[in-house]
PDB file of N, CA and C in Angstrom:
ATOM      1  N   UNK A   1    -120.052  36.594  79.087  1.00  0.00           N
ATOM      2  CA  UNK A   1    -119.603  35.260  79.332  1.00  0.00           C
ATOM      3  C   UNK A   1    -120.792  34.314  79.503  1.00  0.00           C
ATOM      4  N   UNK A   2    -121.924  35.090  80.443  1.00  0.00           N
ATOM      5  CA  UNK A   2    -122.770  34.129  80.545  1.00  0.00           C
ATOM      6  C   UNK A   2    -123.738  33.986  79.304  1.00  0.00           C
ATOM      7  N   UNK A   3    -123.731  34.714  78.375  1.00  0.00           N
ATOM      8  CA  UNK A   3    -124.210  34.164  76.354  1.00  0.00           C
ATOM      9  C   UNK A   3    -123.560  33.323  76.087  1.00  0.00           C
ATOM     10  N   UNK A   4    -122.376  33.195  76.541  1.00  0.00           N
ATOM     11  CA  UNK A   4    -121.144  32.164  75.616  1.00  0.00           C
ATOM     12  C   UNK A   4    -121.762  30.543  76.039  1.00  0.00           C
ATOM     13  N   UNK A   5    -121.756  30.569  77.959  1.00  0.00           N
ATOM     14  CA  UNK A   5    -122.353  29.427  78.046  1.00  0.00           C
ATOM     15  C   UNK A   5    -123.545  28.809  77.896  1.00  0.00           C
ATOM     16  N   UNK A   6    -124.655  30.174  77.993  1.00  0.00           N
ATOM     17  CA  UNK A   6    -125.589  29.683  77.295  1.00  0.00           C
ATOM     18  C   UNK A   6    -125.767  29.094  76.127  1.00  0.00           C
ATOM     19  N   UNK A   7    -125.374  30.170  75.274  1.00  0.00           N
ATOM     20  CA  UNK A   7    -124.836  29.331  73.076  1.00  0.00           C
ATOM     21  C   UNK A   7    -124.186  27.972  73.112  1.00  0.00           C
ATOM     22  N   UNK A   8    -123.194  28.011  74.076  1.00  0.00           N
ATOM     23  CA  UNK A   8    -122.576  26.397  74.283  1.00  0.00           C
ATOM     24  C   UNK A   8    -123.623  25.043  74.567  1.00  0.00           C
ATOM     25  N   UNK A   9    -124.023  25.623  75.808  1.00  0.00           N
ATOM     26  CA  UNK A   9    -125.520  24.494  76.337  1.00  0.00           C
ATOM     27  C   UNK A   9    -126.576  24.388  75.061  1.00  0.00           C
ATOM     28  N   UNK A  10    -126.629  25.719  74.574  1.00  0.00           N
ATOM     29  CA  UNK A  10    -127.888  25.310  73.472  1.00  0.00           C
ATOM     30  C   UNK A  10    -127.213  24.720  71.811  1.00  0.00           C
ATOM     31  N   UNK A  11    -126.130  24.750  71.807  1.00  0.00           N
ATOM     32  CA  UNK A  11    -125.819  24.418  70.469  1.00  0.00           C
ATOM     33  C   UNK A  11    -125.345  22.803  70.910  1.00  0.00           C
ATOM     34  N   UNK A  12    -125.047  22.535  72.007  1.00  0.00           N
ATOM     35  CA  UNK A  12    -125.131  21.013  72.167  1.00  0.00           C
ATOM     36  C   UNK A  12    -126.038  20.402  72.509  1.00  0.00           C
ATOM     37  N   UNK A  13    -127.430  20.974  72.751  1.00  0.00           N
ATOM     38  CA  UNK A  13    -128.692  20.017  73.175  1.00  0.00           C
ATOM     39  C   UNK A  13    -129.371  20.261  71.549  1.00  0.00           C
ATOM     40  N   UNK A  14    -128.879  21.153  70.879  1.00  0.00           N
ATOM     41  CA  UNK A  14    -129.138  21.291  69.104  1.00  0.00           C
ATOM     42  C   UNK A  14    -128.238  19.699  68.628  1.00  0.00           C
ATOM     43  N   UNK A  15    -127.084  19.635  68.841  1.00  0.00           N
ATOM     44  CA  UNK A  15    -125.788  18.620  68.015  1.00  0.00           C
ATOM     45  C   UNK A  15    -126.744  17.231  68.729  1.00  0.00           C
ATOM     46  N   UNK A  16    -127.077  16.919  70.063  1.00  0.00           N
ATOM     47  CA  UNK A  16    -127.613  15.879  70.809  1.00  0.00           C
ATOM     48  C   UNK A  16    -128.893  15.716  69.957  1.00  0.00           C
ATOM     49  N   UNK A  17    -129.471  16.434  69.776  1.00  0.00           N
ATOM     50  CA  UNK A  17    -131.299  16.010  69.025  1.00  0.00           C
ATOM     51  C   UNK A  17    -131.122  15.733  67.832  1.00  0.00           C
ATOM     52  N   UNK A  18    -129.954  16.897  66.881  1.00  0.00           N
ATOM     53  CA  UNK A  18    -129.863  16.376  65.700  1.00  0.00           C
ATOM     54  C   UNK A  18    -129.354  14.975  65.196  1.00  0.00           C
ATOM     55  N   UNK A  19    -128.487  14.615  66.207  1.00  0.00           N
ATOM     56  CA  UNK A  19    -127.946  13.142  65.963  1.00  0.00           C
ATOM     57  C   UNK A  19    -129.326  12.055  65.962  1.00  0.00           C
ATOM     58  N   UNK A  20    -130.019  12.713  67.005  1.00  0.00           N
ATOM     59  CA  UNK A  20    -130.917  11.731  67.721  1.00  0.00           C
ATOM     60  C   UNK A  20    -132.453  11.486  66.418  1.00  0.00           C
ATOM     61  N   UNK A  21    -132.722  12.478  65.980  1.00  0.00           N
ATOM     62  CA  UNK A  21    -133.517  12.734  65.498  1.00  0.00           C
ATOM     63  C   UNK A  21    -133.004  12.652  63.204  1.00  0.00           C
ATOM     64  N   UNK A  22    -131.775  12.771  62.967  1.00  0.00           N
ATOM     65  CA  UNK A  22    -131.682  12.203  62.170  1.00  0.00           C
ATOM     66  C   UNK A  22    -131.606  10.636  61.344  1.00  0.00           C
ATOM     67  N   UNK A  23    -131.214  10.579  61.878  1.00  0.00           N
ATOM     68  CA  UNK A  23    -131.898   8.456  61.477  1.00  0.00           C
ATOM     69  C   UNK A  23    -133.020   8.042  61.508  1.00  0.00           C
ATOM     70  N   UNK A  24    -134.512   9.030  61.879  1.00  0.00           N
ATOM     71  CA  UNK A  24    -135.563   8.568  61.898  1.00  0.00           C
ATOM     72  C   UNK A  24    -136.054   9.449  60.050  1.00  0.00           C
ATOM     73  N   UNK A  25    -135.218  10.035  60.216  1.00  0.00           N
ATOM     74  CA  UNK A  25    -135.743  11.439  58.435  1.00  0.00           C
ATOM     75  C   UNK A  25    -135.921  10.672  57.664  1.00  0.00           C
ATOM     76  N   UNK A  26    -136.738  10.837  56.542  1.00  0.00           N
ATOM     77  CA  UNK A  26    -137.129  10.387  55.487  1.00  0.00           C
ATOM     78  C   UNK A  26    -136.180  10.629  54.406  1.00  0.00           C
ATOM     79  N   UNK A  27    -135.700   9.123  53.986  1.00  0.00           N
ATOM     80  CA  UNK A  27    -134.602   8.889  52.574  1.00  0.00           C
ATOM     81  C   UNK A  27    -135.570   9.359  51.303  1.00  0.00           C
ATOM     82  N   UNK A  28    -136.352   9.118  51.347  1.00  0.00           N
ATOM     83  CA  UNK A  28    -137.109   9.266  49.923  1.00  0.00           C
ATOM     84  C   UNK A  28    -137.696  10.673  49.443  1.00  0.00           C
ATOM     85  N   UNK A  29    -137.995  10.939  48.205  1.00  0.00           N
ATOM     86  CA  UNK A  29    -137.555  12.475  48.050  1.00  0.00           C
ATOM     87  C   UNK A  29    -139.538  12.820  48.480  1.00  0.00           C
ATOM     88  N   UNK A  30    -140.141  12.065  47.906  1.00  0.00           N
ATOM     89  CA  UNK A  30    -141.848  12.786  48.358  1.00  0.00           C
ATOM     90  C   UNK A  30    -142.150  12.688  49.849  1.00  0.00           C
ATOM     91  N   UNK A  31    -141.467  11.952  50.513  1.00  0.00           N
ATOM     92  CA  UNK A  31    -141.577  11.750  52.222  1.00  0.00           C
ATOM     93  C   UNK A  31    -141.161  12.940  52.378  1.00  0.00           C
ATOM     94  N   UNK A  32    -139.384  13.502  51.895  1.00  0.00           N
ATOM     95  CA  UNK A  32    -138.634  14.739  52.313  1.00  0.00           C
ATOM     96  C   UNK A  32    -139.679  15.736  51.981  1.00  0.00           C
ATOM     97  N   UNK A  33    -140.561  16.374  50.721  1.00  0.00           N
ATOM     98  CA  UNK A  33    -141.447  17.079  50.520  1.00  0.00           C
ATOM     99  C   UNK A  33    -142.686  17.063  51.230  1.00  0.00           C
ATOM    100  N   UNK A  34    -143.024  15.917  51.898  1.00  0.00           N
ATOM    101  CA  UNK A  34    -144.040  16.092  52.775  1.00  0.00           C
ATOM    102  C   UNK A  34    -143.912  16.262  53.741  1.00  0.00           C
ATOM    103  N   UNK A  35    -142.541  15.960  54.615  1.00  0.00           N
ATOM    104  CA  UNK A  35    -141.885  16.596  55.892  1.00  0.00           C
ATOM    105  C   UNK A  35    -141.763  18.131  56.020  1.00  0.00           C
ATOM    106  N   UNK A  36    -141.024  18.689  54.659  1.00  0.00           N
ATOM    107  CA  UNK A  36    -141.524  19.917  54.758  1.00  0.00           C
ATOM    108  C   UNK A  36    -142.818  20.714  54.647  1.00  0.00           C
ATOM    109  N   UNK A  37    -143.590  20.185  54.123  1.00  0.00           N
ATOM    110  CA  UNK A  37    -144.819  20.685  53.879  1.00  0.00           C
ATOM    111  C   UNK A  37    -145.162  20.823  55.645  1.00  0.00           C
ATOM    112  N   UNK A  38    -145.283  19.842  56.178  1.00  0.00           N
ATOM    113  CA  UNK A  38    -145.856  19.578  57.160  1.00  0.00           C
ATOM    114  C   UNK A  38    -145.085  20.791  58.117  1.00  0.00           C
ATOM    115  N   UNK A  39    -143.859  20.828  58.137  1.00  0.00           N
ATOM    116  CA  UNK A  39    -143.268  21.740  59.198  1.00  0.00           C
ATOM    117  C   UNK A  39    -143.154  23.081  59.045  1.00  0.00           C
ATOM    118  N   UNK A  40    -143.703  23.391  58.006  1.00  0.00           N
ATOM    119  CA  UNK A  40    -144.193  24.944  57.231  1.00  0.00           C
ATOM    120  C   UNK A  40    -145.873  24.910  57.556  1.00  0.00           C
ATOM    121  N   UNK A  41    -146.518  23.952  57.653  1.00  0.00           N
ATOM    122  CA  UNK A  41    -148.139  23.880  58.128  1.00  0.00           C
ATOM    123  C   UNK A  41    -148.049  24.754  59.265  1.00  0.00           C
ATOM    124  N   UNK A  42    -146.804  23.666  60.532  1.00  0.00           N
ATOM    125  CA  UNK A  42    -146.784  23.860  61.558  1.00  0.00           C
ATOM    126  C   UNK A  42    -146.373  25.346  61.771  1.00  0.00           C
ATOM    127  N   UNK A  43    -145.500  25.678  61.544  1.00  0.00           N
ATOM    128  CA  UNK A  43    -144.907  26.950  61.465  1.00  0.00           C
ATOM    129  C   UNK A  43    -145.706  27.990  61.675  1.00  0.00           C
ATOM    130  N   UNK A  44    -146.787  27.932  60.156  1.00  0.00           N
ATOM    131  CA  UNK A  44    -147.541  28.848  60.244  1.00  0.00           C
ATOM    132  C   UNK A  44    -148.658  28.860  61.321  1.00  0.00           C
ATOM    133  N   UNK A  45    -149.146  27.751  61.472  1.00  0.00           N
ATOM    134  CA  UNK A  45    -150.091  27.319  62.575  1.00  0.00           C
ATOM    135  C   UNK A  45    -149.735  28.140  63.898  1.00  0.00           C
ATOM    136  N   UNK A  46    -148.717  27.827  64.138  1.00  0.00           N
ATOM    137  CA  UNK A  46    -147.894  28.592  65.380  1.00  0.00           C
ATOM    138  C   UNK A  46    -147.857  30.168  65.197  1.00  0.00           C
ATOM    139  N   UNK A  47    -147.500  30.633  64.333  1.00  0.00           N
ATOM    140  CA  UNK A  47    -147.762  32.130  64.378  1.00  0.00           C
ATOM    141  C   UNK A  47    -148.633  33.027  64.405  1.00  0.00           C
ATOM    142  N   UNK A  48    -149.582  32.235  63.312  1.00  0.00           N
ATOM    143  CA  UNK A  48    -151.047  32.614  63.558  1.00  0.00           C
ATOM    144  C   UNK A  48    -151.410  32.614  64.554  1.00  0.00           C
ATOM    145  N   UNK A  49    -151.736  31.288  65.296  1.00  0.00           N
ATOM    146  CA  UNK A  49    -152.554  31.374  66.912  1.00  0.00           C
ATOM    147  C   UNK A  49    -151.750  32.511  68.180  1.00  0.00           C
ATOM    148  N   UNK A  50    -150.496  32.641  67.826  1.00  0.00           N
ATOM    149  CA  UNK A  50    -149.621  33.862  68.544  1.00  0.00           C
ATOM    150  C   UNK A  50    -150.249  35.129  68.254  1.00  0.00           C
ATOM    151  N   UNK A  51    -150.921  35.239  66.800  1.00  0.00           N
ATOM    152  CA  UNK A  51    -151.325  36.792  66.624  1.00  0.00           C
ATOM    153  C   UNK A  51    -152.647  36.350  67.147  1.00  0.00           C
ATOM    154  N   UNK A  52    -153.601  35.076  67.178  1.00  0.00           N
ATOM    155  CA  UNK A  52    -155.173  35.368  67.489  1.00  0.00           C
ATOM    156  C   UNK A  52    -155.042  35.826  69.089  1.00  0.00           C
ATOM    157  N   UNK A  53    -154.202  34.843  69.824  1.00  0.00           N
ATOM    158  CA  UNK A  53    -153.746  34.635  71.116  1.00  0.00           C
ATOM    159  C   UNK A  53    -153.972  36.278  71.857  1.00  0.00           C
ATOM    160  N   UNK A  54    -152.958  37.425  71.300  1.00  0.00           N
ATOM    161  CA  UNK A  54    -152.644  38.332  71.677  1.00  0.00           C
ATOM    162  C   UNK A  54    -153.701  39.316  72.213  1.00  0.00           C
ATOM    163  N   UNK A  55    -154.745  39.276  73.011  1.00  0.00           N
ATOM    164  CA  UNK A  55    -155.444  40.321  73.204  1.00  0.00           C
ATOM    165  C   UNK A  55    -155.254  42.216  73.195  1.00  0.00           C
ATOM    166  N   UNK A  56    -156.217  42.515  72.827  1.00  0.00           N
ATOM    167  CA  UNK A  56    -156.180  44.077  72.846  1.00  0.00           C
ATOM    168  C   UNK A  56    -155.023  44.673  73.563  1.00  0.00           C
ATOM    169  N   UNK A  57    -155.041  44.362  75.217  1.00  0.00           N
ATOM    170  CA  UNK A  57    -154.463  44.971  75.881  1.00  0.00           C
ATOM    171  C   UNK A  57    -152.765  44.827  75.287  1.00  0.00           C
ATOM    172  N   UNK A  58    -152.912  43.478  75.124  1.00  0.00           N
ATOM    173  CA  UNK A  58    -150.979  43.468  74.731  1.00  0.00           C
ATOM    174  C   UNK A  58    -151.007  43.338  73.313  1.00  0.00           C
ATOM    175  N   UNK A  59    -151.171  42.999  72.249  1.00  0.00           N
ATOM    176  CA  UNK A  59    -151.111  43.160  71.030  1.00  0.00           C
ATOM    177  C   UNK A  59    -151.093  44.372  70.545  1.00  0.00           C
ATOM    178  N   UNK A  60    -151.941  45.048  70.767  1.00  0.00           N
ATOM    179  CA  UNK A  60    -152.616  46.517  69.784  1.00  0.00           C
ATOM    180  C   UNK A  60    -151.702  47.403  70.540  1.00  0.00           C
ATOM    181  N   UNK A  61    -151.353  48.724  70.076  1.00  0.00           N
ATOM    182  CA  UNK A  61    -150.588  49.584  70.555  1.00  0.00           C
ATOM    183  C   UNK A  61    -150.857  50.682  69.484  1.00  0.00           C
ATOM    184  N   UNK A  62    -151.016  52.314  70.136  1.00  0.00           N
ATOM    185  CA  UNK A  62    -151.222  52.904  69.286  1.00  0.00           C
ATOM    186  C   UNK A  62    -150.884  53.479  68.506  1.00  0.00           C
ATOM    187  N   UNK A  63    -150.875  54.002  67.309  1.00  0.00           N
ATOM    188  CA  UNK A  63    -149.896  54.466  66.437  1.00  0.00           C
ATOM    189  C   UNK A  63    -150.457  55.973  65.813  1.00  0.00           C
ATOM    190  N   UNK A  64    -149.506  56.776  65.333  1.00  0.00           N
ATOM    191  CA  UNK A  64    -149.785  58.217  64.829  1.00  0.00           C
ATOM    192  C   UNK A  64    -149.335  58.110  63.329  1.00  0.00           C
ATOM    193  N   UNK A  65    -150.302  59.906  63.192  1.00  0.00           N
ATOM    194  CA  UNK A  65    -149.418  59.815  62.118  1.00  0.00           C
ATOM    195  C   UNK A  65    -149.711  61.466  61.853  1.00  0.00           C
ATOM    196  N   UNK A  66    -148.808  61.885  60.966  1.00  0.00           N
ATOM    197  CA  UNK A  66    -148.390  63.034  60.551  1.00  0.00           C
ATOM    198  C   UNK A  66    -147.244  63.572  61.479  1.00  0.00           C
ATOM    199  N   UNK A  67    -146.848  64.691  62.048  1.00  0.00           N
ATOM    200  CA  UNK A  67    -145.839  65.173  62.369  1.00  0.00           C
ATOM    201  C   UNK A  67    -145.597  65.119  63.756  1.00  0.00           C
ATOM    202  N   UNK A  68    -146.652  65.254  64.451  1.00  0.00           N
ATOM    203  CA  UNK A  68    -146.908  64.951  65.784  1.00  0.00           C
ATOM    204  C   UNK A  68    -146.634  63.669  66.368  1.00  0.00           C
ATOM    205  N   UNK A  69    -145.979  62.703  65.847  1.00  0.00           N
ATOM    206  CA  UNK A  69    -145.370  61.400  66.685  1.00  0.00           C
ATOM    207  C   UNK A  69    -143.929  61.822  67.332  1.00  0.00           C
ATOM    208  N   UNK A  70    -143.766  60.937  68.718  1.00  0.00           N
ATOM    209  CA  UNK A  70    -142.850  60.776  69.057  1.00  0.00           C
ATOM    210  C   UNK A  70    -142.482  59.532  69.190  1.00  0.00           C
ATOM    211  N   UNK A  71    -142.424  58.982  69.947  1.00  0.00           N
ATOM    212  CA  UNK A  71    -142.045  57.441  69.781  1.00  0.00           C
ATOM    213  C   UNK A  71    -142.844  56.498  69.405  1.00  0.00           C
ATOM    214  N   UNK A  72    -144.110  56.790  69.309  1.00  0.00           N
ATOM    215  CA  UNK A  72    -145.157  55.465  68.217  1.00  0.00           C
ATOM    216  C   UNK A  72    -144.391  55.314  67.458  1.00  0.00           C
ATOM    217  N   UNK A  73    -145.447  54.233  67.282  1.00  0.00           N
ATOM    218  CA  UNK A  73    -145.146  53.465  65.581  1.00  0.00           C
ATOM    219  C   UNK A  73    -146.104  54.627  64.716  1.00  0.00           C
ATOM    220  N   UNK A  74    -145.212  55.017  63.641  1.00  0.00           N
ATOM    221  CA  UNK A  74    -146.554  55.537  62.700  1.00  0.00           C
ATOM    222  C   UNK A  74    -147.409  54.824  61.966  1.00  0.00           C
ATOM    223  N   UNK A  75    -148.287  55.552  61.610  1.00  0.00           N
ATOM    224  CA  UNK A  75    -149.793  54.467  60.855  1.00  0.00           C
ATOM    225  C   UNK A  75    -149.747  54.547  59.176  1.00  0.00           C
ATOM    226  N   UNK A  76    -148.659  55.143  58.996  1.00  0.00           N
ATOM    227  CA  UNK A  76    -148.510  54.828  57.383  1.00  0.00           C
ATOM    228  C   UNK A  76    -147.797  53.536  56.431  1.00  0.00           C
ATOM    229  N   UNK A  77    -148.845  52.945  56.646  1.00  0.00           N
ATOM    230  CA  UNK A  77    -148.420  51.432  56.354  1.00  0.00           C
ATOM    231  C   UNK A  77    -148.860  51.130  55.320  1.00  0.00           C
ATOM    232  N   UNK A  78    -148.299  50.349  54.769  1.00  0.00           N
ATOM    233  CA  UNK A  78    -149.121  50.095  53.531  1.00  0.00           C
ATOM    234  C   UNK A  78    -149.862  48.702  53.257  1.00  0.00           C
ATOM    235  N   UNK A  79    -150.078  47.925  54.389  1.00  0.00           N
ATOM    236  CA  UNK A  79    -150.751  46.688  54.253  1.00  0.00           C
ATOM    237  C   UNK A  79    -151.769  46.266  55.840  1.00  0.00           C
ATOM    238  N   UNK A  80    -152.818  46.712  55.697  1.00  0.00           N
ATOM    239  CA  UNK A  80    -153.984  46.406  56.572  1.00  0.00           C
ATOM    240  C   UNK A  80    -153.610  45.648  57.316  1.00  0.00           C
ATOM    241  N   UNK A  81    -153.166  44.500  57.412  1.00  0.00           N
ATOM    242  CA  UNK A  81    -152.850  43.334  58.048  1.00  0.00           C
ATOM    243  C   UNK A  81    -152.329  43.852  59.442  1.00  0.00           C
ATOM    244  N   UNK A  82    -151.390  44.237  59.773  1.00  0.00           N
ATOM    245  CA  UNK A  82    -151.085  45.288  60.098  1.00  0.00           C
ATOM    246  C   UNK A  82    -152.051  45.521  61.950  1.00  0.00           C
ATOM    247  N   UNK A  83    -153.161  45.661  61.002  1.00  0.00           N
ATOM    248  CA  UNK A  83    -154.184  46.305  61.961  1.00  0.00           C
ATOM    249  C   UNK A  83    -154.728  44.873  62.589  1.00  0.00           C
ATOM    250  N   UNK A  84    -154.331  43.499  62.234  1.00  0.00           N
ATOM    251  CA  UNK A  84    -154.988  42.910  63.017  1.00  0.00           C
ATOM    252  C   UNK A  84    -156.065  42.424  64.029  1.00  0.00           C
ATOM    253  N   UNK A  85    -156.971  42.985  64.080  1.00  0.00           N
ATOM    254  CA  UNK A  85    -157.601  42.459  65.045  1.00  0.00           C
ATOM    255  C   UNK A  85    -157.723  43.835  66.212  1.00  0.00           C
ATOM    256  N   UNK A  86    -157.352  44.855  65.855  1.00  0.00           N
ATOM    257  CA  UNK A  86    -156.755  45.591  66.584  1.00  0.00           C
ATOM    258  C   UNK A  86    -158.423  47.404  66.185  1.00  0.00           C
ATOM    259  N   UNK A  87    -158.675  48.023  66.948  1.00  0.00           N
ATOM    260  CA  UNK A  87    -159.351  49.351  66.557  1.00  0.00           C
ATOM    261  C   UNK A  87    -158.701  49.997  65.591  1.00  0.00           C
ATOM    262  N   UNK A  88    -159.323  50.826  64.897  1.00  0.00           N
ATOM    263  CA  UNK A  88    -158.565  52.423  63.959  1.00  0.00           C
ATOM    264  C   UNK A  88    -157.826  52.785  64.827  1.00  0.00           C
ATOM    265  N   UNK A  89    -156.750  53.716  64.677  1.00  0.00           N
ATOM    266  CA  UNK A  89    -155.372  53.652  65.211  1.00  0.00           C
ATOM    267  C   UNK A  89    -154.622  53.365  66.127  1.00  0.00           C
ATOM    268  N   UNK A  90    -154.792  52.015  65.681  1.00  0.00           N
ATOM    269  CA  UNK A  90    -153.889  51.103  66.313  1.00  0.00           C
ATOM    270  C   UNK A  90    -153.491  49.939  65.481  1.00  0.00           C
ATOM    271  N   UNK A  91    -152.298  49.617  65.777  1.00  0.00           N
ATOM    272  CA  UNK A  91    -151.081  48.225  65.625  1.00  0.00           C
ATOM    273  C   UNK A  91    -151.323  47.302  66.024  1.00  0.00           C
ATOM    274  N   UNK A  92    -151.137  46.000  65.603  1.00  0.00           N
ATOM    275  CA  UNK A  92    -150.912  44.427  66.097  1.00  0.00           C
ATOM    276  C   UNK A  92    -149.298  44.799  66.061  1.00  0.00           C
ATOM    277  N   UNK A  93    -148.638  44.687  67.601  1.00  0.00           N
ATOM    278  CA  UNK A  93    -147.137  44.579  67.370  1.00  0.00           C
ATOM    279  C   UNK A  93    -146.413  43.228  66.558  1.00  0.00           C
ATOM    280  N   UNK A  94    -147.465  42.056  67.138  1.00  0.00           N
ATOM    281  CA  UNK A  94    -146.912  40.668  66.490  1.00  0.00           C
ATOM    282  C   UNK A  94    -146.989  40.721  65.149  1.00  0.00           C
ATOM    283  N   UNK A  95    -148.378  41.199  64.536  1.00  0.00           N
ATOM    284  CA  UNK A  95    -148.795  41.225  63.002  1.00  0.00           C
ATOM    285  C   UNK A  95    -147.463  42.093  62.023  1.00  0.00           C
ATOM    286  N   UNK A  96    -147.424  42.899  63.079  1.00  0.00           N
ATOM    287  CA  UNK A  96    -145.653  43.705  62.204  1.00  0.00           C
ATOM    288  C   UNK A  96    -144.597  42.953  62.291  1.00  0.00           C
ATOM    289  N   UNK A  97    -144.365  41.955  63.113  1.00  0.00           N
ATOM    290  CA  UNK A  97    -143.195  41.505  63.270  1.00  0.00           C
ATOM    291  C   UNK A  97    -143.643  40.083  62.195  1.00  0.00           C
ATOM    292  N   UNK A  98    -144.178  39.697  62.413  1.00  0.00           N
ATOM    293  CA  UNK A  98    -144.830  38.378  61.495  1.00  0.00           C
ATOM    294  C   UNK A  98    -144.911  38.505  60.240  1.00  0.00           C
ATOM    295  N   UNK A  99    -145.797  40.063  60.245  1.00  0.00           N
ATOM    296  CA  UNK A  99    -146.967  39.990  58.517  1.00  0.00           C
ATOM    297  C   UNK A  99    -145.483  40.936  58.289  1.00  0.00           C
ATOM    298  N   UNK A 100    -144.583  42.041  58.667  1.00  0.00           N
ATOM    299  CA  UNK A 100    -144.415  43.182  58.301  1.00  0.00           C
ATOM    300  C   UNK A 100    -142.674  42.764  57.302  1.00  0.00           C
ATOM    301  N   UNK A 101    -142.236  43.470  57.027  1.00  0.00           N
ATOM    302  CA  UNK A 101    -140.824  43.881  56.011  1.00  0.00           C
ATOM    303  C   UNK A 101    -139.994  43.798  57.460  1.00  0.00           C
ATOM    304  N   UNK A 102    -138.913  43.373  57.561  1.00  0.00           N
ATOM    305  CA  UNK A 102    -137.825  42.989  58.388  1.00  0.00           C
ATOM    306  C   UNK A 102    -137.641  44.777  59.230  1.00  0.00           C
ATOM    307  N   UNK A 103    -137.552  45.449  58.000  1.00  0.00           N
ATOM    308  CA  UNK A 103    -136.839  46.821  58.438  1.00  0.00           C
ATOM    309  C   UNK A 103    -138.397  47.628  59.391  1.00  0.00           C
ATOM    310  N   UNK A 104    -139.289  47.503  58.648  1.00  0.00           N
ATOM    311  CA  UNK A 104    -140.232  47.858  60.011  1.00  0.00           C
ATOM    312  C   UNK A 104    -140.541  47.485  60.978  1.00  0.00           C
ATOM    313  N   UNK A 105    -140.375  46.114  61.228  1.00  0.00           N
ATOM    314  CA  UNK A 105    -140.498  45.824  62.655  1.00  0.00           C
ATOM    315  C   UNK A 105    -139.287  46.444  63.501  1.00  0.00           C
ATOM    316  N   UNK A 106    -138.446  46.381  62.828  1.00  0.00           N
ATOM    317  CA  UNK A 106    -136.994  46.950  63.829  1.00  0.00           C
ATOM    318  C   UNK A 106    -137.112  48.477  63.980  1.00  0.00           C
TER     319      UNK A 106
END
């Protein structure tokens, strides 16, 4: 019950901004393309500094590999990225959830 009122409170301070905040949008179609440009800049801007942000201690986590894992993440990945910022075996958890395929982060 208490999701329901939460989803309620947040889908009307969503309906309140969108009203509020549509009449200022850009009618013209290269304004609309540069609005998006800009909020895909931002976007990424934001995720990135979330993965620089993340230090060792909470970012990196270690991972196995061959038969001997139990609940790690395994290290057979197929894209470096991955490793973030992070020692040889070990994970950026954000970089998987960010850089990674939907089904591996889950």
């Amino acid at each position: 019950m208490l999701i329901g009122v939460w989803g309620g409170l947040f889908g009307g301070a969503f309906t309140r901004m969108w009203q509020y905040i549509s009449p200022m949008r850009p009618t013209l179609r290269p304004l609309r393309v540069c609005e998006v440009v800009v909020l895909s800049v931002l976007t990424s801007v934001i995720m990135f500094s979330c993965l620089l942000g993340s230090d060792d201690s909470w970012g990196c986590i270690p991972c196995c590999s061959g038969d001997g894992c139990d609940d790690r993440v395994t290290c057979d990945f197929d894209h470096v990225s991955y490793q973030f910022g992070c020692k040889p075996g070990q994970i950026n958890e954000l970089a998987l959830v960010f850089l990674g395929s939907r089904e591996k982060a889950i």
